[in-house]
Each structure stands twice: as C-alpha cells, then as structure tokens.
C-alpha atoms as a PDB file:
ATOM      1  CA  UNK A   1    -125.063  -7.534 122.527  1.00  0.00           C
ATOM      2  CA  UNK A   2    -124.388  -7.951 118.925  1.00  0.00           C
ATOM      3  CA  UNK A   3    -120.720  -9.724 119.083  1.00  0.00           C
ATOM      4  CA  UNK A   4    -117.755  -7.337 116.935  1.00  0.00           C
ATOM      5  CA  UNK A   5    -114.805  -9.579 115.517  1.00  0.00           C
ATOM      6  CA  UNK A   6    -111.606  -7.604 114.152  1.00  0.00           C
ATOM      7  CA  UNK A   7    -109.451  -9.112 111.406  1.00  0.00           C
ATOM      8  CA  UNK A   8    -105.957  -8.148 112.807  1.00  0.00           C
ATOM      9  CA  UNK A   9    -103.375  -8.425 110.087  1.00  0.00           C
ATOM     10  CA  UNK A  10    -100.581  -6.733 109.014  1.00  0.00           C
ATOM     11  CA  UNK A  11     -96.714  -6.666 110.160  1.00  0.00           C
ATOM     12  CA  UNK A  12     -94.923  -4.894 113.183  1.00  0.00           C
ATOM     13  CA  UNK A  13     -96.479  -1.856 111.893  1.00  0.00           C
ATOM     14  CA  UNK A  14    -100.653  -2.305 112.779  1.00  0.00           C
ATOM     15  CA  UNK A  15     -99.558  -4.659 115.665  1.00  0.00           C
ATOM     16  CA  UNK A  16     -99.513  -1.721 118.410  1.00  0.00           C
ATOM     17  CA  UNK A  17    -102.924  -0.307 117.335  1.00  0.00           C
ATOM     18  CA  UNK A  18    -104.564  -3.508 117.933  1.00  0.00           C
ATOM     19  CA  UNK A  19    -102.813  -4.118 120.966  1.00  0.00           C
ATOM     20  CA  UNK A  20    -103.854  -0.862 122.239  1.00  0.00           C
ATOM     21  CA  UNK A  21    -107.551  -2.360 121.144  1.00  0.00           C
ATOM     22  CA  UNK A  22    -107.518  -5.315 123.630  1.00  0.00           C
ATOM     23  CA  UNK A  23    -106.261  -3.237 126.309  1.00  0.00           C
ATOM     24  CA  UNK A  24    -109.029  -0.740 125.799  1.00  0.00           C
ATOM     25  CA  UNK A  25    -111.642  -3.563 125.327  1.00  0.00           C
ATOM     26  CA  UNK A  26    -110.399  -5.101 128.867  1.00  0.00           C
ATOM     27  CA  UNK A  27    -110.177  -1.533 130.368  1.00  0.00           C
ATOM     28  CA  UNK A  28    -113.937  -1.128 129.438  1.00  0.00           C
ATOM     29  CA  UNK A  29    -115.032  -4.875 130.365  1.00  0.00           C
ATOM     30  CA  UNK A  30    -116.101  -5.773 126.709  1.00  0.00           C
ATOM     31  CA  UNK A  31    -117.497  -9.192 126.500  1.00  0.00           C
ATOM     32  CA  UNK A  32    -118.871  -8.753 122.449  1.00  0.00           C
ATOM     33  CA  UNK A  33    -115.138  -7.714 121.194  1.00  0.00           C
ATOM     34  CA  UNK A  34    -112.931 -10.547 120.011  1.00  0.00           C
ATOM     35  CA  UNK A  35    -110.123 -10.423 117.151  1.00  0.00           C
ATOM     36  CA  UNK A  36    -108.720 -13.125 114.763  1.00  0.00           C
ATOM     37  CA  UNK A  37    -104.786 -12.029 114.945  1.00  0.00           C
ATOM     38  CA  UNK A  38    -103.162 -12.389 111.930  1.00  0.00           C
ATOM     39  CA  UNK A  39    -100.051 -10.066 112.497  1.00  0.00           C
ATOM     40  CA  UNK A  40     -97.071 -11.302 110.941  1.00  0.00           C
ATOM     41  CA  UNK A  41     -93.187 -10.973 112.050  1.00  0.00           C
ATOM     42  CA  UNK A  42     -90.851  -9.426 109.092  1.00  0.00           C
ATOM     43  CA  UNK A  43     -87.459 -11.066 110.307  1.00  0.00           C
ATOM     44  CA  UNK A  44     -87.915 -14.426 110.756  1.00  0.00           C
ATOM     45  CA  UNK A  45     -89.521 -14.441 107.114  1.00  0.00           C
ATOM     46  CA  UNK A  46     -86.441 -12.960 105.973  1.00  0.00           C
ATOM     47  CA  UNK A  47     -84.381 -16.023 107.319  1.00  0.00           C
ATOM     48  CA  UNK A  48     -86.505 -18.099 105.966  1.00  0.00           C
ATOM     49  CA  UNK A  49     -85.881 -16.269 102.371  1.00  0.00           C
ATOM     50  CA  UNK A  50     -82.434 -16.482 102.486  1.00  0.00           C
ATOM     51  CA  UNK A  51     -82.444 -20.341 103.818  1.00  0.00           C
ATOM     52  CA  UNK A  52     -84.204 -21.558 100.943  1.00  0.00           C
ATOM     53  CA  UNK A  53     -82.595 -23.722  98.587  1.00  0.00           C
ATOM     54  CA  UNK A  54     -81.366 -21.477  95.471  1.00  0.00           C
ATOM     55  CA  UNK A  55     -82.519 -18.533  96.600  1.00  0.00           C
ATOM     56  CA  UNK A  56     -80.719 -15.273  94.761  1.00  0.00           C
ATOM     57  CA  UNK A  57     -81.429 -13.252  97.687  1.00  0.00           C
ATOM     58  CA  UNK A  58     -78.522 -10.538  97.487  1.00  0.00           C
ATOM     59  CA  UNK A  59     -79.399  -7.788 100.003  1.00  0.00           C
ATOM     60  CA  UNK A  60     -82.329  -6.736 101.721  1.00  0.00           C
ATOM     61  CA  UNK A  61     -84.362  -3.154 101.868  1.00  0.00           C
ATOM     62  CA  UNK A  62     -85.826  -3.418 105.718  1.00  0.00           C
ATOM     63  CA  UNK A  63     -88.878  -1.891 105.374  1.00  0.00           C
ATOM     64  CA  UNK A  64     -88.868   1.805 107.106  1.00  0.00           C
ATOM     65  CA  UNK A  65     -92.508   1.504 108.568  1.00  0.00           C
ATOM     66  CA  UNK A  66     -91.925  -1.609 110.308  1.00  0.00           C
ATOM     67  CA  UNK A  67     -88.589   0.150 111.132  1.00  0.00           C
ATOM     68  CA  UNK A  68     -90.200   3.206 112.825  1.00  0.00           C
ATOM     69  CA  UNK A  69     -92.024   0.831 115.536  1.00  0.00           C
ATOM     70  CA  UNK A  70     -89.745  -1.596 115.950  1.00  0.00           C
ATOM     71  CA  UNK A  71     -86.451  -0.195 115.118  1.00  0.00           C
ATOM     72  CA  UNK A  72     -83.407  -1.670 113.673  1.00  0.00           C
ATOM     73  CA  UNK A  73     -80.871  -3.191 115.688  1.00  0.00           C
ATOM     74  CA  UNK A  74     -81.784  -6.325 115.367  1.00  0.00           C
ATOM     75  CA  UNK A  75     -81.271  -6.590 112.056  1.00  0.00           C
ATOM     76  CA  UNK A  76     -77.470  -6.447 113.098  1.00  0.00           C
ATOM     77  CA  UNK A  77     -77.318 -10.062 114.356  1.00  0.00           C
ATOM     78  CA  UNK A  78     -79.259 -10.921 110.749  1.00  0.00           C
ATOM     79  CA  UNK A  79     -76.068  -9.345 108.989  1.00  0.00           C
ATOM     80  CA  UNK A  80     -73.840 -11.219 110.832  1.00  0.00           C
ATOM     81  CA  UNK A  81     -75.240 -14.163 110.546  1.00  0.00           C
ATOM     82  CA  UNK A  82     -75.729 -14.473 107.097  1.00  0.00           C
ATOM     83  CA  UNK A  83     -73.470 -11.301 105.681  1.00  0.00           C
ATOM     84  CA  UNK A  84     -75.874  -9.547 103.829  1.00  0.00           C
ATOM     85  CA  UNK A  85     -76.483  -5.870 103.392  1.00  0.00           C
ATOM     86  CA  UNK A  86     -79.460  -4.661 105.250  1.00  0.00           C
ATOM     87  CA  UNK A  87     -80.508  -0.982 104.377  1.00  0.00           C
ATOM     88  CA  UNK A  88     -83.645   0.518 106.390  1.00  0.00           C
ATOM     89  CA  UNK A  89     -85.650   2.805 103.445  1.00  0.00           C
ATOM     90  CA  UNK A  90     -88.506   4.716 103.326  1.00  0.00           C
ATOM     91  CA  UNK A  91     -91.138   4.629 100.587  1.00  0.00           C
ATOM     92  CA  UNK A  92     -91.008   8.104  98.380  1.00  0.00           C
ATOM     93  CA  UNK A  93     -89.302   6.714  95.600  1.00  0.00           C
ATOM     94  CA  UNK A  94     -85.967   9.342  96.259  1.00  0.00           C
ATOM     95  CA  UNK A  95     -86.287   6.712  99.427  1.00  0.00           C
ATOM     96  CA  UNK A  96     -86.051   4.216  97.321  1.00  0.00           C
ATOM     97  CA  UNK A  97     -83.629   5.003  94.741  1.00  0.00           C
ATOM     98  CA  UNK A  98     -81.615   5.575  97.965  1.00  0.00           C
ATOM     99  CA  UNK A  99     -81.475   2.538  99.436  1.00  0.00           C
ATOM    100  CA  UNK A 100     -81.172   0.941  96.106  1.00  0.00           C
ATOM    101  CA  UNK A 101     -77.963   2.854  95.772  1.00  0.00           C
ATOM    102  CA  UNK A 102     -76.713   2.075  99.262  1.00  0.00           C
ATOM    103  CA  UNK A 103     -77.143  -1.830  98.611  1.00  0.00           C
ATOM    104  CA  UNK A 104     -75.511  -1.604  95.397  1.00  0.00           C
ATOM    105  CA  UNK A 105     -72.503   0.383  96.831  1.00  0.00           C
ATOM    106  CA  UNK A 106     -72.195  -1.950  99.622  1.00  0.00           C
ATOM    107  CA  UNK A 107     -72.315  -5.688  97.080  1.00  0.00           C
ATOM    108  CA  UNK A 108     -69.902  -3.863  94.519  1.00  0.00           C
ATOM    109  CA  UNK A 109     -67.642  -3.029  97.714  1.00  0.00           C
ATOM    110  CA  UNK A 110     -67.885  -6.987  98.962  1.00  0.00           C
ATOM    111  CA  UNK A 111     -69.554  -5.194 102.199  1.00  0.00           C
ATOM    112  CA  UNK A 112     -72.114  -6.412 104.097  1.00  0.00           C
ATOM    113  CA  UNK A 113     -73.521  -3.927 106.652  1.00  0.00           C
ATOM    114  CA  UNK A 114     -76.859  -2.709 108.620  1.00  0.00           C
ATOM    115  CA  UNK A 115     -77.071   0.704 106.976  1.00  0.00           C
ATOM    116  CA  UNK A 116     -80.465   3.381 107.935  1.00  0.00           C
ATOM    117  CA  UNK A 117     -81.006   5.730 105.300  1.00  0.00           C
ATOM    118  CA  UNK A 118     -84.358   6.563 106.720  1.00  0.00           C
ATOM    119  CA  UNK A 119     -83.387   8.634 109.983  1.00  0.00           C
ATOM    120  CA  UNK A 120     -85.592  11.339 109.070  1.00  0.00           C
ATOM    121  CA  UNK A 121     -87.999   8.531 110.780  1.00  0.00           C
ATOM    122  CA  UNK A 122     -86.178   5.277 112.109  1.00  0.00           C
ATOM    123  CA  UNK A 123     -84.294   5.348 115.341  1.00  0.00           C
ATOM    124  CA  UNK A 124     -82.503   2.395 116.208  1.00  0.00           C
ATOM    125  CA  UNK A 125     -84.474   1.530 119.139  1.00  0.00           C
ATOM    126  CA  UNK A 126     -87.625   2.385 116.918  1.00  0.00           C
ATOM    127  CA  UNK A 127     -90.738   3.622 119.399  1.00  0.00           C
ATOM    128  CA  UNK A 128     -90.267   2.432 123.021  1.00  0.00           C
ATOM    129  CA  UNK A 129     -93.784   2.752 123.353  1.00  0.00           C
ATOM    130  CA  UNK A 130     -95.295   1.276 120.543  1.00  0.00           C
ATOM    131  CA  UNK A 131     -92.907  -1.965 121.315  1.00  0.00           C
ATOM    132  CA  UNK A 132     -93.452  -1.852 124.892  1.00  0.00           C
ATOM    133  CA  UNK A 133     -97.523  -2.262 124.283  1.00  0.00           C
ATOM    134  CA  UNK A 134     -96.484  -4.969 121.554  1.00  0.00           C
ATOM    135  CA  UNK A 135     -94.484  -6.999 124.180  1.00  0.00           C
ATOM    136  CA  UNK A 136     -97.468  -6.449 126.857  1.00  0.00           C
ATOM    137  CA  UNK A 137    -100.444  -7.977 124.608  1.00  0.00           C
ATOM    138  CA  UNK A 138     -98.636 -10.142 121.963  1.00  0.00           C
ATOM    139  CA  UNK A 139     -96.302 -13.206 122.430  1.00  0.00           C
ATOM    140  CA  UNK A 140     -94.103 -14.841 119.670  1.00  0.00           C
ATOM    141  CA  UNK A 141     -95.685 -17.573 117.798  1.00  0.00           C
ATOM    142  CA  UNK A 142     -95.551 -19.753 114.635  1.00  0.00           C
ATOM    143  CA  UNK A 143     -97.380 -18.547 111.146  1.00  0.00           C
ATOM    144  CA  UNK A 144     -98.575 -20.145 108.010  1.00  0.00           C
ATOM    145  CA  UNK A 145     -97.463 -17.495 105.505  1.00  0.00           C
ATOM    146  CA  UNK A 146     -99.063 -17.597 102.009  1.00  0.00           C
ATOM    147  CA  UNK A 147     -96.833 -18.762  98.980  1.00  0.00           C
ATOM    148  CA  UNK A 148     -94.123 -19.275 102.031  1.00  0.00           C
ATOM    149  CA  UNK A 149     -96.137 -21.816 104.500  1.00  0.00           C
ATOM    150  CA  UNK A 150     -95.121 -22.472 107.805  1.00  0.00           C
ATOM    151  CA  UNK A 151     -92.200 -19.800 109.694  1.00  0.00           C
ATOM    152  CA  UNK A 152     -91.167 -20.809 113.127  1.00  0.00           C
ATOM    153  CA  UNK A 153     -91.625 -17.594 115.345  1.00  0.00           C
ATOM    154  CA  UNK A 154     -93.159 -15.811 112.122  1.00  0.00           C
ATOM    155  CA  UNK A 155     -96.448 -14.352 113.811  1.00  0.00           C
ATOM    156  CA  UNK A 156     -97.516 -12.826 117.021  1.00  0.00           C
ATOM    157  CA  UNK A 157    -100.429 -14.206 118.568  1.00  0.00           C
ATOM    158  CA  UNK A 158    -102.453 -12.963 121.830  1.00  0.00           C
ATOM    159  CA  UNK A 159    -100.451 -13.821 125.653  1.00  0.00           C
ATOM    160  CA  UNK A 160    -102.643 -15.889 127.295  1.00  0.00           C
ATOM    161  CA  UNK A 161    -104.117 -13.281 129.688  1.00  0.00           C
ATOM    162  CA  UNK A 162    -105.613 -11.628 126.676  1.00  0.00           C
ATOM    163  CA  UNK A 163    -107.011 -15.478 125.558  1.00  0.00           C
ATOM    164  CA  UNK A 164    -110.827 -14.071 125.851  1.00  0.00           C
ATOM    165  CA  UNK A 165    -110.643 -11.493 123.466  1.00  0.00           C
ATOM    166  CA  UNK A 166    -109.064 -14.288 120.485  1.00  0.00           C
ATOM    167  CA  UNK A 167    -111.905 -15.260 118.661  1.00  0.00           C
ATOM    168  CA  UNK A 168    -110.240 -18.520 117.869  1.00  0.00           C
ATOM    169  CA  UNK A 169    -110.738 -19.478 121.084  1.00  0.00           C
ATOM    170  CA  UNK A 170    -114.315 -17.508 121.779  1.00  0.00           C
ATOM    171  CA  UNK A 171    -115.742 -19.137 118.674  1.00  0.00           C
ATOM    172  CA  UNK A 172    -115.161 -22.417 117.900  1.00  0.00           C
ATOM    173  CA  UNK A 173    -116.043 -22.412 114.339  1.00  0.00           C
ATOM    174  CA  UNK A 174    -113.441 -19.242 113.587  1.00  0.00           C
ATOM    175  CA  UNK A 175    -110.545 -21.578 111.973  1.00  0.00           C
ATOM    176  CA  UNK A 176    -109.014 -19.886 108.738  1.00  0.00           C
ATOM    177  CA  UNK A 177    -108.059 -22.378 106.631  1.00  0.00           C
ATOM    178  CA  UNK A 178    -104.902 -21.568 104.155  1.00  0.00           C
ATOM    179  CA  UNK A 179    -106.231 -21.896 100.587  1.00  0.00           C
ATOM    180  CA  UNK A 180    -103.109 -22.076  98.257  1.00  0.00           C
ATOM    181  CA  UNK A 181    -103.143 -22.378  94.456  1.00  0.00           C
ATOM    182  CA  UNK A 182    -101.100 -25.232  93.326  1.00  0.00           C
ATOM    183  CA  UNK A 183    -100.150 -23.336  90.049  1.00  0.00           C
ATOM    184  CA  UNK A 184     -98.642 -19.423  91.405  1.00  0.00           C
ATOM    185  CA  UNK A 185     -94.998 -19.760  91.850  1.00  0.00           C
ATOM    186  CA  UNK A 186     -94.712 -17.072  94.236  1.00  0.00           C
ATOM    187  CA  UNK A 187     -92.201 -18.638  96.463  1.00  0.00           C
ATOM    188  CA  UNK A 188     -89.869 -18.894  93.575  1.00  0.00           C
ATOM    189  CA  UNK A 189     -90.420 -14.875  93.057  1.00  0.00           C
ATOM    190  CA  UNK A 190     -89.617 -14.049  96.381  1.00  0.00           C
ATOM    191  CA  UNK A 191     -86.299 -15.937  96.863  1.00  0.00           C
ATOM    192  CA  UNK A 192     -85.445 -14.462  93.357  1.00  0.00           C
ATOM    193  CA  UNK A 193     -85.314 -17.451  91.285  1.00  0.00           C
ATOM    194  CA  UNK A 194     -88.074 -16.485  88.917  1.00  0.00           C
ATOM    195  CA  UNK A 195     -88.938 -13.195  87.647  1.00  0.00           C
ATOM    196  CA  UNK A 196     -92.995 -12.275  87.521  1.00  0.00           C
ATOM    197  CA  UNK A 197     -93.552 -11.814  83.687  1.00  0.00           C
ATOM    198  CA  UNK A 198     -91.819 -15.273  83.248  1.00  0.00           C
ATOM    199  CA  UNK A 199     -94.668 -16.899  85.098  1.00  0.00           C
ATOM    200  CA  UNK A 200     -96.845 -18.494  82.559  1.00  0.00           C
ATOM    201  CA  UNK A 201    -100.174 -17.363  84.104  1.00  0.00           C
ATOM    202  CA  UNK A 202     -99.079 -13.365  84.788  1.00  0.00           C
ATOM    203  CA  UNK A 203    -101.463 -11.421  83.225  1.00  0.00           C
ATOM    204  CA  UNK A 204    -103.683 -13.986  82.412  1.00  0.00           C
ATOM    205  CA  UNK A 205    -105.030 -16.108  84.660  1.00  0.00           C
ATOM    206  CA  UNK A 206    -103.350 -13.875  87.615  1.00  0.00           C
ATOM    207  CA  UNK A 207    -104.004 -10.379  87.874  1.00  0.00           C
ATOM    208  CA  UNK A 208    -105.167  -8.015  90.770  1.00  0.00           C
ATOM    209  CA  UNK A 209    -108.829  -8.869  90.069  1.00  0.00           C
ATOM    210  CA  UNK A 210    -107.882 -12.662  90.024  1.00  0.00           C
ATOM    211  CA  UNK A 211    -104.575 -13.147  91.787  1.00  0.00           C
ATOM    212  CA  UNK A 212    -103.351 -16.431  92.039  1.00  0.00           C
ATOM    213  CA  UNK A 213    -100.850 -15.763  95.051  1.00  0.00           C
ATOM    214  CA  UNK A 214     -99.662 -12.941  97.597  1.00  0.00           C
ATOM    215  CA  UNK A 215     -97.765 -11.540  95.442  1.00  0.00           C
ATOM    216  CA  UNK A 216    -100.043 -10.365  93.272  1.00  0.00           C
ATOM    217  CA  UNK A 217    -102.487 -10.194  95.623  1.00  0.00           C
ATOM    218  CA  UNK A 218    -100.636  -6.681  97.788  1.00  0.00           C
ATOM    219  CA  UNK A 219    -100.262  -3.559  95.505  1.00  0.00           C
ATOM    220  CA  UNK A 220     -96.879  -3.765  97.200  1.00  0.00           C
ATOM    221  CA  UNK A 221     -96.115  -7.159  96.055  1.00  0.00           C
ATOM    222  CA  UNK A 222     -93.566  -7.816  93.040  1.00  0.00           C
ATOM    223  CA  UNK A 223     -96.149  -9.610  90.812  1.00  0.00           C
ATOM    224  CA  UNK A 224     -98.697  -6.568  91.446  1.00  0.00           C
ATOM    225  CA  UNK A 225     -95.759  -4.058  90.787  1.00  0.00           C
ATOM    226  CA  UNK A 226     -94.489  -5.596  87.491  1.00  0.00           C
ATOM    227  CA  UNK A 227     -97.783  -5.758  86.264  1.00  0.00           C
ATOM    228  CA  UNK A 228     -98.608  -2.057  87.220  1.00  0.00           C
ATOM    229  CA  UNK A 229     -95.728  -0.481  85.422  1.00  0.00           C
ATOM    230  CA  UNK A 230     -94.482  -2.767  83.186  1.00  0.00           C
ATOM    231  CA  UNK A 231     -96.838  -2.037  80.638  1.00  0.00           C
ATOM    232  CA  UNK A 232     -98.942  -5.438  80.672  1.00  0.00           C
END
C-alpha cells in the first residue's frame, strides 16, 4: 500500500504521542508507516546555553509543558551544577509575569534554586505514563540543533527494536540535511549576547515570511516575539 511517513518533531512534549504511534503501528503489523524523528531534548540544550563562551544566561524559565510530561526534578542536579535559578512556568502571561518575578526575586537574593510555580499542572515526577512510553520507544541520542549545531544527548531517536518503523533506515534517500544561513546570529540571541532588533537583517531580510534562523522561524522564538510586539 501507499507508504505514510510522519515528521516527528517537537520536545518532551509530542514525544509520547508518537511513541504511542509506533506502538500502535507494531500492534497492528503496519509495514507502510515509518517516521523521520526529530524530537529534541530541552536540558542538555540548556547546558549547552550556559557553556558557551560569553553567554549572559542569568536564569532559566523551564518550560511548563515539557514540565507536565517529564517533570522537574531533574532540573535540580542542573542548579547545582551550574547555580542558576530554574523556575517551571506556565504560558498565560499571569504565568509568566510569575515566573519572571520568581527569577528576579531569587538573582536580587544571590539565590539559586529549582522553584515550580506551575503546580496547578507540573508534578515533580511529571506523568509516569507519558515518560514510561517515552523510555519504552525512544533512546537518548545526539542532535544537530539549528542556530545551535551539534548537542551531545540533545535528541531522542527510535531503540533499535522499533528500527523498521525509522524511515531513515526504511528509505535510503530520507537524509535531512541542516541548511544554515551564514548571516542570522541566532546563537548569539539565545546565549543573550545580542538582542533581536540589533541584528542588522531583523525586519528586513528576516521576518516570519522569510526567517533567516529558528528564532524567527517559531512564533515562540525571541526574534519572532520582538518583532510581533515591538512595533516593527
């Protein structure tokens, strides 16, 4: 039959639903369902952030979605480690403001703590069985992240049991090459050293019809927000 390929992307969050894909697909012996995983880990591309050379990285808000699968208690060891605040938020903007505050409390204090001021949602341990189906379909692997390149343990990729439905390995002309623009400085906007409307080519050449880099790329990203409300 005619052969289906998913594009799997997205962070913790979308990771279970997919899983839960290839575990139906094998349940109902599919042989025309493949996907191209592209999910992405949120942790390790935090260390990499704050690793960077000159990065103004101050604290962090751990994104509540990601959060509600995975939980939060490993972001304890992150604080630790490099003794910055980590506050779990949501996304209404009184969850934002709030978490705002809670990082700004905690640098004007000379504190550096894991803080959740999204309980209404996040649990600690996140949900057991959204990880558990995660740790039965996925296994840890390396990722070329746009306007970042490559993070050690960054991505999840398919355990090898589950090798027949990657269509990587199905097809062998499915390679996704990583087309970067020499010119968008998004790595220096995401360890803080630039800000977005001190690019040269915001709102020109890069926009959300023509984005140069991820960051403008994502209505979430910080190019895409400055341009959205700062009047461009």
């Amino acid at each position: 039959g005619k052969q289906v390929v998913f594009f799997a992307v997205g962070f913790e969050t979308t990771a279970p639903a997919t899983a839960l894909a290839v575990k139906q697909a094998a349940q109902y012996q599919l042989d025309n369902f493949s996907l191209i995983v592209s999910h992405v880990r949120v942790q390790p591309a935090m260390e990499s952030l704050v690793e960077a050379p000159d990065n103004r990285v101050q604290a962090f808000l751990a994104a509540g979605h990601v959060c509600t699968v995975m939980g939060y208690e490993s972001y304890g060891r992150f604080v630790d480690r490099y003794q910055l605040p980590v506050v779990v938020t949501g996304f209404e903007p009184l969850d934002l403001l709030e978490g705002i505050l809670a990082c700004v409390r905690q640098l004007e204090a000379g504190e550096s703590r894991l803080e959740n001021c999204y309980s209404r949602a996040v649990q600690g341990a996140g949900n057991r069985s959204a990880r558990d189906l995660v740790h039965a379909i996925y296994q840890i692997s390396d990722r070329r992240w746009r306007g970042f390149g490559r993070i050690p343990a960054g991505g999840l990729s398919l355990q090898e049991q589950w090798k027949r439905f990657d269509a990587r390995v199905r097809f062998s002309d499915c390679g996704l090459p990583v087309i970067l623009s020499t010119e968008c400085r998004s790595f220096d906007v995401m360890t803080g050293q630039l800000k977005p409307p001190d690019c040269p080519h915001f709102g020109k050449q890069c926009n959300p019809e023509t984005p140069l880099g991820a960051p403008m790329v994502s209505s979430e990203g910080a190019c895409a927000a400055y341009y959205r409300y700062a009047g461009v």
